[in-house]
Protein backbone atom coordinates (compact mmCIF):
# COMPACT_ATOMS: atom_id res chain seq x y z
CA UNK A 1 76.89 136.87 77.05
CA UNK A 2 79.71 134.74 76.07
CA UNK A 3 80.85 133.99 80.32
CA UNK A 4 77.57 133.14 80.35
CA UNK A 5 77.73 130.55 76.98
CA UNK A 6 81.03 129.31 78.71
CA UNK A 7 79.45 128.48 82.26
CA UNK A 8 76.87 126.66 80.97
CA UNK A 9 79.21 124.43 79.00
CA UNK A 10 81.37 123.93 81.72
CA UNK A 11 77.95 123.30 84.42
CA UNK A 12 77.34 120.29 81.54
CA UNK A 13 80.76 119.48 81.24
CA UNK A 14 80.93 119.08 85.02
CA UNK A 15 77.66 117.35 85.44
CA UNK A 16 78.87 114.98 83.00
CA UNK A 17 82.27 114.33 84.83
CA UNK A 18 80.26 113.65 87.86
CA UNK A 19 77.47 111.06 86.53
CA UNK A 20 80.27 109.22 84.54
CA UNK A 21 82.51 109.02 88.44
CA UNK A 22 79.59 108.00 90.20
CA UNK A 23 79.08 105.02 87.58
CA UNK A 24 82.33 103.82 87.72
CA UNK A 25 82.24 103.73 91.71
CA UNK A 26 78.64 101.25 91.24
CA UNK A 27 80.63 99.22 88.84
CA UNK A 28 83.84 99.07 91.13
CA UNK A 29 84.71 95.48 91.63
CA UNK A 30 84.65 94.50 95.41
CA UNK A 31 88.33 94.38 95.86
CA UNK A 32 88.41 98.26 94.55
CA UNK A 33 86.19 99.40 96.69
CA UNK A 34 87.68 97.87 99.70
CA UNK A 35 90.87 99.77 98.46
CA UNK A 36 88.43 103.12 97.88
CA UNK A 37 87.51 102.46 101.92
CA UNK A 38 91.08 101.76 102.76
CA UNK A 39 90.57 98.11 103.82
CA UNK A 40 92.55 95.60 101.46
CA UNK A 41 91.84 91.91 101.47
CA UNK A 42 94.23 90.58 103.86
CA UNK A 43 96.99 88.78 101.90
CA UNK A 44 98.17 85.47 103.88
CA UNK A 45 101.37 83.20 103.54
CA UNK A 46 99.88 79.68 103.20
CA UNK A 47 102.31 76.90 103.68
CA UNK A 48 102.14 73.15 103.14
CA UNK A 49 105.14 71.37 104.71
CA UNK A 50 107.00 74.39 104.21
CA UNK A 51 106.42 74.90 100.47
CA UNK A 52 104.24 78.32 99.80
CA UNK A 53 101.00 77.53 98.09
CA UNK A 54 99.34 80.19 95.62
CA UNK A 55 95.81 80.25 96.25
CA UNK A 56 92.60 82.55 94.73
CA UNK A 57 91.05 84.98 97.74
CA UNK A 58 88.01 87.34 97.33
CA UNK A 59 84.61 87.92 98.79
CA UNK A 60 82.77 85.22 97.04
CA UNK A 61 79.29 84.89 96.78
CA UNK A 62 78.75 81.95 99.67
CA UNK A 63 75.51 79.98 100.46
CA UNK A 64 75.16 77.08 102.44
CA UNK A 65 73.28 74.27 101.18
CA UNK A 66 73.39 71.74 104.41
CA UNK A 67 76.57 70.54 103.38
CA UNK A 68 78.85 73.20 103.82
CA UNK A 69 79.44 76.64 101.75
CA UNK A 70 79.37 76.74 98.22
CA UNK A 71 80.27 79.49 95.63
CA UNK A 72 77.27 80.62 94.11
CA UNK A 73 79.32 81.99 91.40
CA UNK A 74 82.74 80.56 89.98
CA UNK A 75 82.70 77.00 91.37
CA UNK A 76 86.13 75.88 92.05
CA UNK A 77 86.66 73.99 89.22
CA UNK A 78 86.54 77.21 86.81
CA UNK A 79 88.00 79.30 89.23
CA UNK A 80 91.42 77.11 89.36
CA UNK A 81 91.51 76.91 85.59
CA UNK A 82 94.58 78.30 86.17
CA UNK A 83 95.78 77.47 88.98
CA UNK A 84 97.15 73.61 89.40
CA UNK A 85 96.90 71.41 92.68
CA UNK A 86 99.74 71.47 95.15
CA UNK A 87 100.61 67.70 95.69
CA UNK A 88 101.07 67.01 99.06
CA UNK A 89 102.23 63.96 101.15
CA UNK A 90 99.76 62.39 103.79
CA UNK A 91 99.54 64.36 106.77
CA UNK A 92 101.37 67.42 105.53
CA UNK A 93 100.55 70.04 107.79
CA UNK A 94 98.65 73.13 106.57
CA UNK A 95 100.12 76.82 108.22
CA UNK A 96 98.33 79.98 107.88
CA UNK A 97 100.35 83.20 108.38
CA UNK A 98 98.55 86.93 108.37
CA UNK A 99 100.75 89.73 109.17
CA UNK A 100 99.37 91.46 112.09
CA UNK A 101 98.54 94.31 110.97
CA UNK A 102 95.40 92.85 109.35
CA UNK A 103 93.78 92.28 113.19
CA UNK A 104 92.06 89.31 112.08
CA UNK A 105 89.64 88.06 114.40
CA UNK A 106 89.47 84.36 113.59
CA UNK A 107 90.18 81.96 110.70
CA UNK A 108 88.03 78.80 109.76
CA UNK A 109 89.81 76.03 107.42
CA UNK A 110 87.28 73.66 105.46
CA UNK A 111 88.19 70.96 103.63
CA UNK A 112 85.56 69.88 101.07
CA UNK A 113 85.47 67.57 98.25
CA UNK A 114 84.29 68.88 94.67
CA UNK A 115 82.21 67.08 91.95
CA UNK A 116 81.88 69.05 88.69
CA UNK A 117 77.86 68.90 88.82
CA UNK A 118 77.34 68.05 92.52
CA UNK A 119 79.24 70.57 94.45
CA UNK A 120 80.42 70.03 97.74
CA UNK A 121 80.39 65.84 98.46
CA UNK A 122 82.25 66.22 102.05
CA UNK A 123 82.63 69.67 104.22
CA UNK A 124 84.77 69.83 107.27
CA UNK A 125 85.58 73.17 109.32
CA UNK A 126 88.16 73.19 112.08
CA UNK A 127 88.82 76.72 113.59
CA UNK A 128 92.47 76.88 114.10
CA UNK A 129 95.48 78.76 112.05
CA UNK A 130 96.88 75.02 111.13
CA UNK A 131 95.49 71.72 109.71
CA UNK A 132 96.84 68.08 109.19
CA UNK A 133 95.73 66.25 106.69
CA UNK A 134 94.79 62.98 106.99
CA UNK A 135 96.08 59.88 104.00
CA UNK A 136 93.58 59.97 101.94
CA UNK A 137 94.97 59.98 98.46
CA UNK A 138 92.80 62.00 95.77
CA UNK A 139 91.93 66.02 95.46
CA UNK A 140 90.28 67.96 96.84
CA UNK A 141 89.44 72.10 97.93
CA UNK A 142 90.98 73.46 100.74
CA UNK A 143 88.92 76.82 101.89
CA UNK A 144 89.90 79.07 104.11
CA UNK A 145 87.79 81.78 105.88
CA UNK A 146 89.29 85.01 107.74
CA UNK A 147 86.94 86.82 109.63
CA UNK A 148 87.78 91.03 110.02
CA UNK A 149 85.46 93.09 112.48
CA UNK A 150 81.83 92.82 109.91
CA UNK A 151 84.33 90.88 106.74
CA UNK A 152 84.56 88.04 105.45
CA UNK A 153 87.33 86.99 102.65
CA UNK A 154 88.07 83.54 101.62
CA UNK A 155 90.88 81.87 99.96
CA UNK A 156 90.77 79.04 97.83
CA UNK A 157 93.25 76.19 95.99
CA UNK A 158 93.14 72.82 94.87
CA UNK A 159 95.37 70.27 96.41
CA UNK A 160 96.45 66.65 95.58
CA UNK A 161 97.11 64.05 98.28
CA UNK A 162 100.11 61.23 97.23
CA UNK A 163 99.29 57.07 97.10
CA UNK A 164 102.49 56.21 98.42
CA UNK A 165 100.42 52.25 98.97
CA UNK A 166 97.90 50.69 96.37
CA UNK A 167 95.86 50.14 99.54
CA UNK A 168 96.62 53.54 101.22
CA UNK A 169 92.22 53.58 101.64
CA UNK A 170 92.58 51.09 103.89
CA UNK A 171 95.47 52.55 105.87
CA UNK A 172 94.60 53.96 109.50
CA UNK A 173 93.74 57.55 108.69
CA UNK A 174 95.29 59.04 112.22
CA UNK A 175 98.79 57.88 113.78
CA UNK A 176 98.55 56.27 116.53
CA UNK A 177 95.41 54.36 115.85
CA UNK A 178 94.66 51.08 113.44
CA UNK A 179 92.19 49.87 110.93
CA UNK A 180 91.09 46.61 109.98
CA UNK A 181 89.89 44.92 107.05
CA UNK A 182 87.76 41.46 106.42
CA UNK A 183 86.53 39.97 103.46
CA UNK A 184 84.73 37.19 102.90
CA UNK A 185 82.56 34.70 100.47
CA UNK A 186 78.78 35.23 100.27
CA UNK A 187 78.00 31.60 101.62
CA UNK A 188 79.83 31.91 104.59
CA UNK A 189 78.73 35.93 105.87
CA UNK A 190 77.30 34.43 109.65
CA UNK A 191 80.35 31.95 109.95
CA UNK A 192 83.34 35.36 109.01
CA UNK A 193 81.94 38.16 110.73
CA UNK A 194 84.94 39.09 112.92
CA UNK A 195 84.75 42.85 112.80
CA UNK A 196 81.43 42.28 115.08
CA UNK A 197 83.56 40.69 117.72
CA UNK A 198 86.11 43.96 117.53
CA UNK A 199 85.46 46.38 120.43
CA UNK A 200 88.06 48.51 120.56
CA UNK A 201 89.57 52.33 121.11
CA UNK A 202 92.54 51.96 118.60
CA UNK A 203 90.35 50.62 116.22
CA UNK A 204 88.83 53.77 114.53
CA UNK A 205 87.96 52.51 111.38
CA UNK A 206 86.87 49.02 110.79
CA UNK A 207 86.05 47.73 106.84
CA UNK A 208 83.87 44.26 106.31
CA UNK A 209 83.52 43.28 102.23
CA UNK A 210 81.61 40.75 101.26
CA UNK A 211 82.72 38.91 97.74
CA UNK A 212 81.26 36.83 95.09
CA UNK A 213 85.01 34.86 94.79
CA UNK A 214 88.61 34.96 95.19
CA UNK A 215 88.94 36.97 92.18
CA UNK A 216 86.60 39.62 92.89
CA UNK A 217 88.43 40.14 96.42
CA UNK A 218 91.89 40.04 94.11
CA UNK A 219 90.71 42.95 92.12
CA UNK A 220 88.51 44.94 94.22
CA UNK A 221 92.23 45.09 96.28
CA UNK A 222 95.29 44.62 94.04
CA UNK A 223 97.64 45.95 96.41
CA UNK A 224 97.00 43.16 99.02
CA UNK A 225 98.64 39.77 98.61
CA UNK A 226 95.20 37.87 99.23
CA UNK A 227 95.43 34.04 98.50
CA UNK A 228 92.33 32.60 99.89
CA UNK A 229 89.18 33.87 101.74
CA UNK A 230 88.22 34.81 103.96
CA UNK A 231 90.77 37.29 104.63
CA UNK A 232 91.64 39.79 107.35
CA UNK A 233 94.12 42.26 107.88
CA UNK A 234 95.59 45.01 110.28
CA UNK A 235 96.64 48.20 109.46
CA UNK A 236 98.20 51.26 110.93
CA UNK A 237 98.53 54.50 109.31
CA UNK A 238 101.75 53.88 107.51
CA UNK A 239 101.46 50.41 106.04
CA UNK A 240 99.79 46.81 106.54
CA UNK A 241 100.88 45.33 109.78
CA UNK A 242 99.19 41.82 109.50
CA UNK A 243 97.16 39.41 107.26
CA UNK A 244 95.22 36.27 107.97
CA UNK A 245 92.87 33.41 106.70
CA UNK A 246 91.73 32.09 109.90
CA UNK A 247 89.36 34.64 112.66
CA UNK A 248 90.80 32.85 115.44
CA UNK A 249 94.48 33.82 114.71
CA UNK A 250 92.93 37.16 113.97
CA UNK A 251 91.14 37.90 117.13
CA UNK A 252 93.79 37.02 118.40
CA UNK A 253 96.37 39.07 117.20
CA UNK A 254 93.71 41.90 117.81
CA UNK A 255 94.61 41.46 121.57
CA UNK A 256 98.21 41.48 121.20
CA UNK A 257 98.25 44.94 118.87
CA UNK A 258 95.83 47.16 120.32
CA UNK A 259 95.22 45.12 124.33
């Protein structure tokens, strides 16, 4: 009579052991139950330049909204509360490293710019294991995506890209190639339209302002040494090459710089 008292407090006792296991296994975060399976989240070394950046990695909760994926849950802003932005010179180049023994099939780096309350503004993937960035100065979310047989894990960080220039916005944003800038007065758009006349491959990004006066042009671009309108100048990816009042003497400087 009393084995028999005993067994049934230890079926309970068991029972009990077992419903409370089986609970904690539902409420295992992801990353545990990877480890329960034997499959960790591949750790990476992520370099900038050479200098090891410390980035946030998980399977988050992505969507896609048109514009690129966003986190459904934990937007990056809250998730690098505490985690500060890596400032990085213009075209630093990014470096992914995973040890091979995490066989991953294929890595996709996106570059996105955050807003607080609109989400992604800009998404760009490339599909490679490095990245260049361009100079750009400002922040923005670097997103990385590593692909394991059915997996998915991303890894996240903020980074900040250096002004070196005032008017680094108007620099080229590749080497090798130019940009080119015009401003003008209201009253004389059809007589200062030079960028029309511009046809050409090193040219990849071309910039026409119009102005209300001198002063506006002054402020709207502090870092140029603009004395009288209209104005044009020639940049390549580095610094401003050449600046002019006159289209003629622009065009034709246009011919000697990029023929």
């Amino acid at each position: 009579m009393l084995r028999s008292k005993w067994f049934s407090y230890g079926f309970v006792i068991v029972a009990i052991l077992v419903f409370f296991i089986i609970d904690q296994i539902q409420h295992l975060p992801v990353n545990n139950l990877l480890q329960e399976k034997g499959f960790e989240i591949p750790e990476p070394k992520i370099t900038i330049d050479g200098q090891e950046i410390p980035f946030k990695s998980g399977q988050f909760d992505w969507a896609k909204d048109g514009t690129g994926p966003v986190i459904d849950q934990d937007e990056p802003p809250i998730l690098f509360h505490d985690l500060l932005p890596a400032i990085v010179k213009p075209f630093s180049t990014l470096e992914i490293i995973f040890p091979e023994k995490n066989n991953i099939d294929d890595v996709a780096i996106h570059e996105a710019l955050w807003g607080l309350e609109r989400g992604v503004d800009s998404f760009n993937p490339m599909f490679f294991n490095s990245y260049t960035f361009n100079n750009i100065p400002g922040q923005r979310t670097m997103i990385i995506r590593a692909t394991v047989a059915d997996e998915e894990f991303y890894y996240t960080f903020p980074i900040i890209i250096e002004e070196l220039v005032p008017y680094q916005a108007q620099l080229a944003e590749e080497k090798g190639y130019l940009a080119a800038l015009e401003i003008y007065p209201r009253d004389t758009q059809q007589e200062n339209w030079a960028l029309q006349e511009v046809n050409n491959h090193h040219i990849h990004k071309a910039q026409s302002v119009q102005v209300n006066n001198l002063q506006d042009a002054q402020q709207m671009f502090p870092g140029l040494e603009i004395y009288s309108l209209p104005y044009y100048a020639i940049f390549n990816h580095e610094k401003i090459l050449y600046q002019a009042n006159n289209r003629d003497d622009f065009m034709k400087w246009m011919k000697i710089a990029a023929p």
